[in-house]
N, C-alpha and C. Protein backbone atom coordinates (compact mmCIF):
# COMPACT_ATOMS: atom_id res chain seq x y z
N UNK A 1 0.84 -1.19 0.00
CA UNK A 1 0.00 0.00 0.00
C UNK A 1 0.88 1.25 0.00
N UNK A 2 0.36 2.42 -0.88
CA UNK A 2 1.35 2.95 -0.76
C UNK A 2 0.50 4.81 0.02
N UNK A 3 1.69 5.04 0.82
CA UNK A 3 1.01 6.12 1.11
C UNK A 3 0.95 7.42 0.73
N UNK A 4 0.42 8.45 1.40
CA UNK A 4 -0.04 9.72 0.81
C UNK A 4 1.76 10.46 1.00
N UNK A 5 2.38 9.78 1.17
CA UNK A 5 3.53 11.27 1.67
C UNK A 5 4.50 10.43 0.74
N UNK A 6 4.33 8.97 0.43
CA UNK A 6 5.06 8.49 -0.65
C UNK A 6 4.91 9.41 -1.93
N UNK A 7 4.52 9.93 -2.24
CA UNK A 7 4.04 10.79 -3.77
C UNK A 7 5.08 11.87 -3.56
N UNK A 8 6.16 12.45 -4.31
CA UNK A 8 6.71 13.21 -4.16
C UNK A 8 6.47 14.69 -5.21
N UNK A 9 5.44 15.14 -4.42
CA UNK A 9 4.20 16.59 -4.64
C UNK A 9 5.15 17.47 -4.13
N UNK A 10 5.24 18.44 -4.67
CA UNK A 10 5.35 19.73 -4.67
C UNK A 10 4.23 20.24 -3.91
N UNK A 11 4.00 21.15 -2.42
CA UNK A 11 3.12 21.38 -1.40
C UNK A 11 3.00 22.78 -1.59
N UNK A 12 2.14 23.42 -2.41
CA UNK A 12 1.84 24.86 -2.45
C UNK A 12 0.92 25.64 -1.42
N UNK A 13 1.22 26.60 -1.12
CA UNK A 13 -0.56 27.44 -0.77
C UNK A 13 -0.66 28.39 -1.82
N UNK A 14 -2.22 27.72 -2.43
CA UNK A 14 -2.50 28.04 -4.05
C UNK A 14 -2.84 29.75 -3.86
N UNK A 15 -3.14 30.17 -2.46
CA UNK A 15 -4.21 31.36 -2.38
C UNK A 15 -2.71 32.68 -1.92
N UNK A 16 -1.49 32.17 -1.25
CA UNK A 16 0.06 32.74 -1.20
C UNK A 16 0.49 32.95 -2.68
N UNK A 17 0.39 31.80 -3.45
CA UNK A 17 0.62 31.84 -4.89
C UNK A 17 -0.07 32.89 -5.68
N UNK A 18 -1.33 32.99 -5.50
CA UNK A 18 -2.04 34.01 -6.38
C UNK A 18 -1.82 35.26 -6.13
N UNK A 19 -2.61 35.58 -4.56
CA UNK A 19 -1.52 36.97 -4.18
C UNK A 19 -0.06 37.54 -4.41
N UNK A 20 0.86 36.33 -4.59
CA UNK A 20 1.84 36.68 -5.24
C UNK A 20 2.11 36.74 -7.20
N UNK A 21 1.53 36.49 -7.59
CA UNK A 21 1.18 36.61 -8.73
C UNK A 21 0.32 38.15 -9.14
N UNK A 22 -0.68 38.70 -7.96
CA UNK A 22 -0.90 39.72 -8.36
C UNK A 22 0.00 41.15 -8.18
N UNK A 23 1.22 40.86 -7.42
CA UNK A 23 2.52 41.72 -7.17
C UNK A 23 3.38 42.12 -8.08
N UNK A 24 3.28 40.62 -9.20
CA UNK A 24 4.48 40.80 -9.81
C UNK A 24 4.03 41.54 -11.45
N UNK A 25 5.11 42.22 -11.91
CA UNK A 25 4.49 42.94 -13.14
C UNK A 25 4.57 41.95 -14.89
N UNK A 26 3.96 41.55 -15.05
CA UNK A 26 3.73 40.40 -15.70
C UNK A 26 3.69 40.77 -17.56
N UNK A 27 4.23 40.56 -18.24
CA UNK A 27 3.81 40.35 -19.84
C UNK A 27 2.94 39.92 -20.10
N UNK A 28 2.51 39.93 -21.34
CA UNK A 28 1.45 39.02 -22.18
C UNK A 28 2.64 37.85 -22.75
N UNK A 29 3.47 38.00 -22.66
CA UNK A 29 4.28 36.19 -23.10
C UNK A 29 5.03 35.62 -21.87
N UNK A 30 4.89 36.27 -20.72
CA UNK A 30 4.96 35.55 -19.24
C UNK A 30 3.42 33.89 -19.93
N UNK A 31 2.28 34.47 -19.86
CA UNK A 31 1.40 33.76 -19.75
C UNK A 31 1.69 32.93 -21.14
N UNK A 32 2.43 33.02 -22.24
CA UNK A 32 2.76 31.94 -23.49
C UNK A 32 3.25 31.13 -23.32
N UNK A 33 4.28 31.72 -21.89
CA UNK A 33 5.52 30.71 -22.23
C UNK A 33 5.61 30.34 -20.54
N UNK A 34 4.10 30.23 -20.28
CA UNK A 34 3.78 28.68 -18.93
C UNK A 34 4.65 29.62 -17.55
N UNK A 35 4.84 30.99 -17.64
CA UNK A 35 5.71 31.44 -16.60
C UNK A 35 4.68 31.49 -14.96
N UNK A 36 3.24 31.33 -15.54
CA UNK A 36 2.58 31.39 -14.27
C UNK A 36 1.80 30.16 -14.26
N UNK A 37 2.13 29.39 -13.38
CA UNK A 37 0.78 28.38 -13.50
C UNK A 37 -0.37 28.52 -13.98
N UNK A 38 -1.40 27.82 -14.74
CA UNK A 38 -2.35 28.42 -15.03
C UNK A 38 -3.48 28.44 -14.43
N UNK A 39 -3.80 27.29 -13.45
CA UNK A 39 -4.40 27.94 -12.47
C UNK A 39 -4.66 28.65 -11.24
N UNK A 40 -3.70 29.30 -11.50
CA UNK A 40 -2.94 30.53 -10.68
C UNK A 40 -3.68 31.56 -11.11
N UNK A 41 -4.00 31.96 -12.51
CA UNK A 41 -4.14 33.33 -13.32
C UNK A 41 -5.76 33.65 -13.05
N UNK A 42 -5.24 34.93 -12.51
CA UNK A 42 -6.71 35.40 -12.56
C UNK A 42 -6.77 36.89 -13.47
N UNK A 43 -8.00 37.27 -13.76
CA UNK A 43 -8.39 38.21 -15.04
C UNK A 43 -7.77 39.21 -15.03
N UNK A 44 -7.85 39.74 -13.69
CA UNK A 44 -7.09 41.08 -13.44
C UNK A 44 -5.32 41.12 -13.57
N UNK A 45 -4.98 39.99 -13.57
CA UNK A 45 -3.59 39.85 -13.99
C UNK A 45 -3.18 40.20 -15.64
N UNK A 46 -4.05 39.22 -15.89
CA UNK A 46 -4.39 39.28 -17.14
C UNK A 46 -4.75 40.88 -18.13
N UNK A 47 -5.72 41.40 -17.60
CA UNK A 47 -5.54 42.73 -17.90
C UNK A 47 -4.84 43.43 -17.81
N UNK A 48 -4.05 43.23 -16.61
CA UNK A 48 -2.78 44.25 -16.05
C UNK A 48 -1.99 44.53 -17.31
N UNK A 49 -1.64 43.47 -17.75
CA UNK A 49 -1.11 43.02 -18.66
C UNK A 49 -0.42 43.30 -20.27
N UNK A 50 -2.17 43.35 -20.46
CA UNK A 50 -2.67 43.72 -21.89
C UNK A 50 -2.81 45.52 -21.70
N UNK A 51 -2.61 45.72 -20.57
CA UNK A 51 -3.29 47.17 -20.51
C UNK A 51 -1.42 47.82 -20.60
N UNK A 52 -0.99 47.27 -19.93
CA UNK A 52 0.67 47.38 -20.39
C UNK A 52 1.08 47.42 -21.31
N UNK A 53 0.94 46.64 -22.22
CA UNK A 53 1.66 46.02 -23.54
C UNK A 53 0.96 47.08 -24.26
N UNK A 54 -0.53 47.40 -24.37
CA UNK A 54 -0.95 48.69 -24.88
C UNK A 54 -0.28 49.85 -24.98
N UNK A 55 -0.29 50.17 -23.59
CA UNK A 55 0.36 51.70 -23.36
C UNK A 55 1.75 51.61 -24.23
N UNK A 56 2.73 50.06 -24.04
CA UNK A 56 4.02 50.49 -24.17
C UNK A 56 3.89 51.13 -26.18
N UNK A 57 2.82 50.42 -26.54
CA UNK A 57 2.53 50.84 -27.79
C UNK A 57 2.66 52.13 -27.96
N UNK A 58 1.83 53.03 -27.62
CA UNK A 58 1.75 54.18 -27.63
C UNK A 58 3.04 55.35 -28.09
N UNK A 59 4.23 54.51 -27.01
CA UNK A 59 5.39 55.26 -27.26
C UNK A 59 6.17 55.10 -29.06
N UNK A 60 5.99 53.84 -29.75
CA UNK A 60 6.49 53.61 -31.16
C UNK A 60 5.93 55.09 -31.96
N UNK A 61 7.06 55.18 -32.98
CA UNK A 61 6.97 56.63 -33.48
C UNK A 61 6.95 56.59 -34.90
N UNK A 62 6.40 55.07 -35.01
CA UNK A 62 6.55 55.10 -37.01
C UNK A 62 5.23 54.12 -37.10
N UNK A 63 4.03 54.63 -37.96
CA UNK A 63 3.37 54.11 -38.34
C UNK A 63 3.32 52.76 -38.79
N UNK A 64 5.03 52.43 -39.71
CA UNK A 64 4.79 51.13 -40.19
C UNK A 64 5.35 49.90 -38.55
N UNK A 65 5.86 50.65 -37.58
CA UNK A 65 6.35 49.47 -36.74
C UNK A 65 5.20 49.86 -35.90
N UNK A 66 4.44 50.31 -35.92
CA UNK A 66 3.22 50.27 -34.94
C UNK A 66 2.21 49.61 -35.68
N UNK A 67 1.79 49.37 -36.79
CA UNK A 67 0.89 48.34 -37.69
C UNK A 67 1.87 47.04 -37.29
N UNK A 68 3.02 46.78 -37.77
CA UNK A 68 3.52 45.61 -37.21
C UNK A 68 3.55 45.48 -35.80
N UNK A 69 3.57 46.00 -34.55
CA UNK A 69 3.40 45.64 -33.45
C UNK A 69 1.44 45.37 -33.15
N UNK A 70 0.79 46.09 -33.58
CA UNK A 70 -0.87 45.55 -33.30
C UNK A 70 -1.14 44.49 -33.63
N UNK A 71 -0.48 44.06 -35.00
CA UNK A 71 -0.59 42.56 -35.42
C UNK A 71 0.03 41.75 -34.90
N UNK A 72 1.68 41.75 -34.52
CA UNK A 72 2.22 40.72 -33.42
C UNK A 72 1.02 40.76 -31.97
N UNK A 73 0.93 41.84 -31.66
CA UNK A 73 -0.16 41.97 -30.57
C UNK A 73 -1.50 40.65 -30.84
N UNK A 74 -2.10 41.01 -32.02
CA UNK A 74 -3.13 40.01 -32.10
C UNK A 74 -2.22 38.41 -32.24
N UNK A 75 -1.31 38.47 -32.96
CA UNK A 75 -0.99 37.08 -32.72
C UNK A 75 -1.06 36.26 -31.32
N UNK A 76 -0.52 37.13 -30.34
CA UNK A 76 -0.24 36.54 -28.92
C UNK A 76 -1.64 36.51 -28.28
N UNK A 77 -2.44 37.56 -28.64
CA UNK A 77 -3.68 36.92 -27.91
C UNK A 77 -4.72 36.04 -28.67
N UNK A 78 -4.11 35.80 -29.53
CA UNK A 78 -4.44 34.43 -29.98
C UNK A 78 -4.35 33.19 -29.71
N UNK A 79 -2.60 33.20 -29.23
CA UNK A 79 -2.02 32.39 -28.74
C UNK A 79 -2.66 32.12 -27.52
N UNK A 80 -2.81 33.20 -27.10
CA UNK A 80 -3.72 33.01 -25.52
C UNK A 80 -4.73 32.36 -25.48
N UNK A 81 -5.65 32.90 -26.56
CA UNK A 81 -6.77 31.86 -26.46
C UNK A 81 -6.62 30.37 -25.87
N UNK A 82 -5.84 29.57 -26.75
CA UNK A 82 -5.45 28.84 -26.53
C UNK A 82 -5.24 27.97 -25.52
N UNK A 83 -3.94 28.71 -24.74
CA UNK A 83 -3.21 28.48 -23.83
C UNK A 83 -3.68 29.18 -22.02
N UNK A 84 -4.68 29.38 -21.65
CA UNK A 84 -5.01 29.63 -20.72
C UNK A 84 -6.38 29.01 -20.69
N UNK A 85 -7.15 28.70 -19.00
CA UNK A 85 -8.29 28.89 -19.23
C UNK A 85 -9.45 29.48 -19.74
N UNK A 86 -10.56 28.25 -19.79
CA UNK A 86 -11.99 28.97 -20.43
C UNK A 86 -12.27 30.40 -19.91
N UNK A 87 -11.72 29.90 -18.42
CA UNK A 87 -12.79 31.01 -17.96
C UNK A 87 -12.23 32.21 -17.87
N UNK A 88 -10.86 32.35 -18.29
CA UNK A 88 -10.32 33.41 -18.34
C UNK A 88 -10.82 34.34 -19.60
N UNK A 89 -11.13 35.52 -19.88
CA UNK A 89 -11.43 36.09 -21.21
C UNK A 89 -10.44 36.72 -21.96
N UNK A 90 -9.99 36.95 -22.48
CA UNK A 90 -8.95 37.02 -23.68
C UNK A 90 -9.29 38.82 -23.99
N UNK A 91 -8.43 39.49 -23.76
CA UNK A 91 -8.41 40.59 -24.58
C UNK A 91 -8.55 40.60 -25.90
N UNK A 92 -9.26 41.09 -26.56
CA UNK A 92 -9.60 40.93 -28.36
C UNK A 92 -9.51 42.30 -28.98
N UNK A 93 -9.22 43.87 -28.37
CA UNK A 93 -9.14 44.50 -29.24
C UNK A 93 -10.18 45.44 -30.08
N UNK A 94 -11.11 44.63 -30.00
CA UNK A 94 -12.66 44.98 -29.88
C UNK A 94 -12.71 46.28 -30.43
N UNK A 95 -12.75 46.97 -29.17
CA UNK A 95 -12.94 48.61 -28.52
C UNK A 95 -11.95 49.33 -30.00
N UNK A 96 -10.73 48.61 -29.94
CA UNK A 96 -9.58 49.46 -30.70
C UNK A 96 -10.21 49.68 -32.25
N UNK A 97 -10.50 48.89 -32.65
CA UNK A 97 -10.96 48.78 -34.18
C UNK A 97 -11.94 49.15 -34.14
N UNK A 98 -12.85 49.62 -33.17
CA UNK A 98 -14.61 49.96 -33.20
C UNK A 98 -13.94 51.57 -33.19
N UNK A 99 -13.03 52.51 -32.55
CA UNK A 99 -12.80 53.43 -32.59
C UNK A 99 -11.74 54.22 -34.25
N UNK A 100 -10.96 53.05 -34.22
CA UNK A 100 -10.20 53.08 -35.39
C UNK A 100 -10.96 53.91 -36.81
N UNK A 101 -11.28 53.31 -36.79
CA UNK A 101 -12.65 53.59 -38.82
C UNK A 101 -12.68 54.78 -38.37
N UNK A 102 -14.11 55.50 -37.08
CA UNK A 102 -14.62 56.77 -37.28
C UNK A 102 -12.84 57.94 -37.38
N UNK A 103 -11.99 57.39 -36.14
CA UNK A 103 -11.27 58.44 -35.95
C UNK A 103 -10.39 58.13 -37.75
N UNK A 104 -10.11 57.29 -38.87
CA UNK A 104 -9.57 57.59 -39.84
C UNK A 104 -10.59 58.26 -40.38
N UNK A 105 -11.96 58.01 -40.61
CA UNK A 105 -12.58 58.44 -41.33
C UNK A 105 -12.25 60.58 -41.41
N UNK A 106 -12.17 60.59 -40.61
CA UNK A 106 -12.27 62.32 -39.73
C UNK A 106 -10.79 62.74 -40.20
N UNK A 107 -10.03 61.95 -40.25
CA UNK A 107 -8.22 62.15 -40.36
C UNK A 107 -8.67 62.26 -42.28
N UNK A 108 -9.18 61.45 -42.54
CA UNK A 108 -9.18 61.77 -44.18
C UNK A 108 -9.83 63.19 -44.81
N UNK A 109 -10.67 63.19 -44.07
CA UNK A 109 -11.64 64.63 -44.59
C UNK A 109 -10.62 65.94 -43.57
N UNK A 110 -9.83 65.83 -42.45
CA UNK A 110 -8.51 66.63 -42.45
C UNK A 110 -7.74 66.70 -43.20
N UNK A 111 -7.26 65.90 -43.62
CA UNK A 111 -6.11 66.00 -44.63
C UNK A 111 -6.00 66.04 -45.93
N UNK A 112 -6.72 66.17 -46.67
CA UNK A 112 -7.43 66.27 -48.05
C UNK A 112 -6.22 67.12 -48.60
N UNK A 113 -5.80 68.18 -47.86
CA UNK A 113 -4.93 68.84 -48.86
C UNK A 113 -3.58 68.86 -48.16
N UNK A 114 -3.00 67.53 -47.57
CA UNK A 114 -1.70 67.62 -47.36
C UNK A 114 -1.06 66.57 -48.53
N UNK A 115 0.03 66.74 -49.28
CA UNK A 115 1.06 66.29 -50.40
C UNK A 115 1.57 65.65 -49.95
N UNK A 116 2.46 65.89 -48.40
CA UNK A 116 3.56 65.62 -47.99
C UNK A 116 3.46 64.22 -47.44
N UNK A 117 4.05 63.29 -47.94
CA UNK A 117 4.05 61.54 -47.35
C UNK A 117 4.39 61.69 -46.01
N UNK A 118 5.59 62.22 -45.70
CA UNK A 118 6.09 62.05 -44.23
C UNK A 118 4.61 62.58 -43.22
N UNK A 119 4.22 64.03 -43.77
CA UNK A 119 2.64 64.34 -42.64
C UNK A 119 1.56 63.57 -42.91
N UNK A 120 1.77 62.94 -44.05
CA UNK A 120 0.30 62.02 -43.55
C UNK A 120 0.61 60.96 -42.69
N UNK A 121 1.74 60.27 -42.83
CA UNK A 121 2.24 58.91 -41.78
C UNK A 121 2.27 59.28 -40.38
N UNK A 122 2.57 61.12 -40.22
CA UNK A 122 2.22 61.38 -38.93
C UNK A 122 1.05 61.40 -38.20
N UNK A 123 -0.30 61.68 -39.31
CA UNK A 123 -1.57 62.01 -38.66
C UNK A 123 -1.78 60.70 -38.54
N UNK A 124 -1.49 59.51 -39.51
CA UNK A 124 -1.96 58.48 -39.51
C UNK A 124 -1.59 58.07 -38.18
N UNK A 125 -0.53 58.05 -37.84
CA UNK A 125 0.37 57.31 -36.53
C UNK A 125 -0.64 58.31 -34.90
N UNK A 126 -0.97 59.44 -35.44
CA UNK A 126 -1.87 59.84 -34.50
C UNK A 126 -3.56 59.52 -34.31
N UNK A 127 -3.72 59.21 -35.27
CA UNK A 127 -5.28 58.23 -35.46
C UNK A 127 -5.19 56.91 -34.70
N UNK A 128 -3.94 55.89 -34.84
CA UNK A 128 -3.32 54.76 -34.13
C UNK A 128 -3.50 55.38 -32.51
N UNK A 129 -3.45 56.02 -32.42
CA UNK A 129 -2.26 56.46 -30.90
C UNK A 129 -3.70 56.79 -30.48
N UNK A 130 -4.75 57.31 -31.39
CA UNK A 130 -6.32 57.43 -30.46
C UNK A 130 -6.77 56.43 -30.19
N UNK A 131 -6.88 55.33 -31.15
CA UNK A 131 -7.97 54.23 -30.71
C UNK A 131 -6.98 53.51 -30.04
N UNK A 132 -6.01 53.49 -29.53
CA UNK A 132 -5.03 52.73 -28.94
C UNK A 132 -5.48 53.59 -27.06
N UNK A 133 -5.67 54.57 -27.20
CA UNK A 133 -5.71 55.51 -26.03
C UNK A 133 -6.89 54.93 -25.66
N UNK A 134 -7.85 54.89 -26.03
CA UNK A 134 -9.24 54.67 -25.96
C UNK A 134 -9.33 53.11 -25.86
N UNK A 135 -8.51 52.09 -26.13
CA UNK A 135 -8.40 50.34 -25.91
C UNK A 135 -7.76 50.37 -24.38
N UNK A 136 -7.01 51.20 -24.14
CA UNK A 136 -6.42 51.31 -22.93
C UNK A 136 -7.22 51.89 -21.63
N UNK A 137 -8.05 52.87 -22.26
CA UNK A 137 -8.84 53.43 -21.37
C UNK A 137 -10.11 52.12 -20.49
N UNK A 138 -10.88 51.84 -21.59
CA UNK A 138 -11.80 50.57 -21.96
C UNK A 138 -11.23 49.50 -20.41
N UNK A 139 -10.34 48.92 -21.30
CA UNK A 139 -9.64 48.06 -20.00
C UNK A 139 -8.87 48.38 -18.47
N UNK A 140 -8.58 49.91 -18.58
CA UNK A 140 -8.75 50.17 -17.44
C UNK A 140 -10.19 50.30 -16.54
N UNK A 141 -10.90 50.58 -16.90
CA UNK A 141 -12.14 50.68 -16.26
C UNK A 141 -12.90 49.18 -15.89
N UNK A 142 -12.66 48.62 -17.02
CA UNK A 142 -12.70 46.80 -16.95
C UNK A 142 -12.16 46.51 -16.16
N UNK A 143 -10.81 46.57 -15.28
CA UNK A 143 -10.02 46.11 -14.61
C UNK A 143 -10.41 47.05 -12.98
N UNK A 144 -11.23 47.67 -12.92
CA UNK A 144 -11.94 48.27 -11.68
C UNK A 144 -12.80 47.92 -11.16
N UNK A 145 -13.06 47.07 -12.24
CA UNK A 145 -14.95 46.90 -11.86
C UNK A 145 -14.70 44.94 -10.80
């Protein structure tokens, strides 16, 4: 017969674990690459997160590496899907692209009479930097409630 202390378990306190998990300042590829247990993760971590990786967006200063970073962005929370629980919900972005259209739409009927390539990549990169402001905002308030 074999007994309960024969099993050589790793002895956690799951509820020390989580609280410590909500301390630490976490990525969106902490959670890809298995850095937190997964049932450890709770939403608000999770947001912390995404609401990070957002903002750090904000700071890129060229239209074309900020279109390539939104799309690496969607890749990973894709990946997430995946790789975490059901019950966890997945940042999707949603908000960003629901704001995106009107604020280009408004940037086009501004700029009608600028020539210059370099100022339109700027307004463009400032149309980005709104609905990006406004995805960030969204999930902060999400992350209060």
């Amino acid at each position: 017969m074999t007994s309960f202390f024969d099993h050589n378990q790793v002895k956690i306190n799951k509820e020390y674990m989580r609280e410590s998990a909500k301390q630490i300042d976490y990525s969106l590829s902490d959670f890809l690459h298995d850095d937190i247990p997964h049932n450890l993760i709770e939403q608000n971590v999770l947001d912390h997160a995404y609401i990070k990786h957002v903002s750090s967006l904000l700071k890129t200063d060229s239209i074309y590496k900020l279109a390539h970073e939104i799309l690496e962005l969607e890749k990973i929370l894709d990946k997430l899907s995946e790789h975490l629980p059901v019950d966890i919900k997945i940042p999707n972005m949603e908000v960003f692209y629901h704001q995106l259209g009107p604020v280009f739409i408004q940037l086009f009927v501004e700029i009608e009479d600028i020539k210059e390539h370099s100022q339109l990549e700027l307004e463009w990169l400032k149309a980005v930097r709104i609905a990006l402001e406004e995805e960030v905002v969204v999930w902060q308030e999400k992350s209060l409630k």
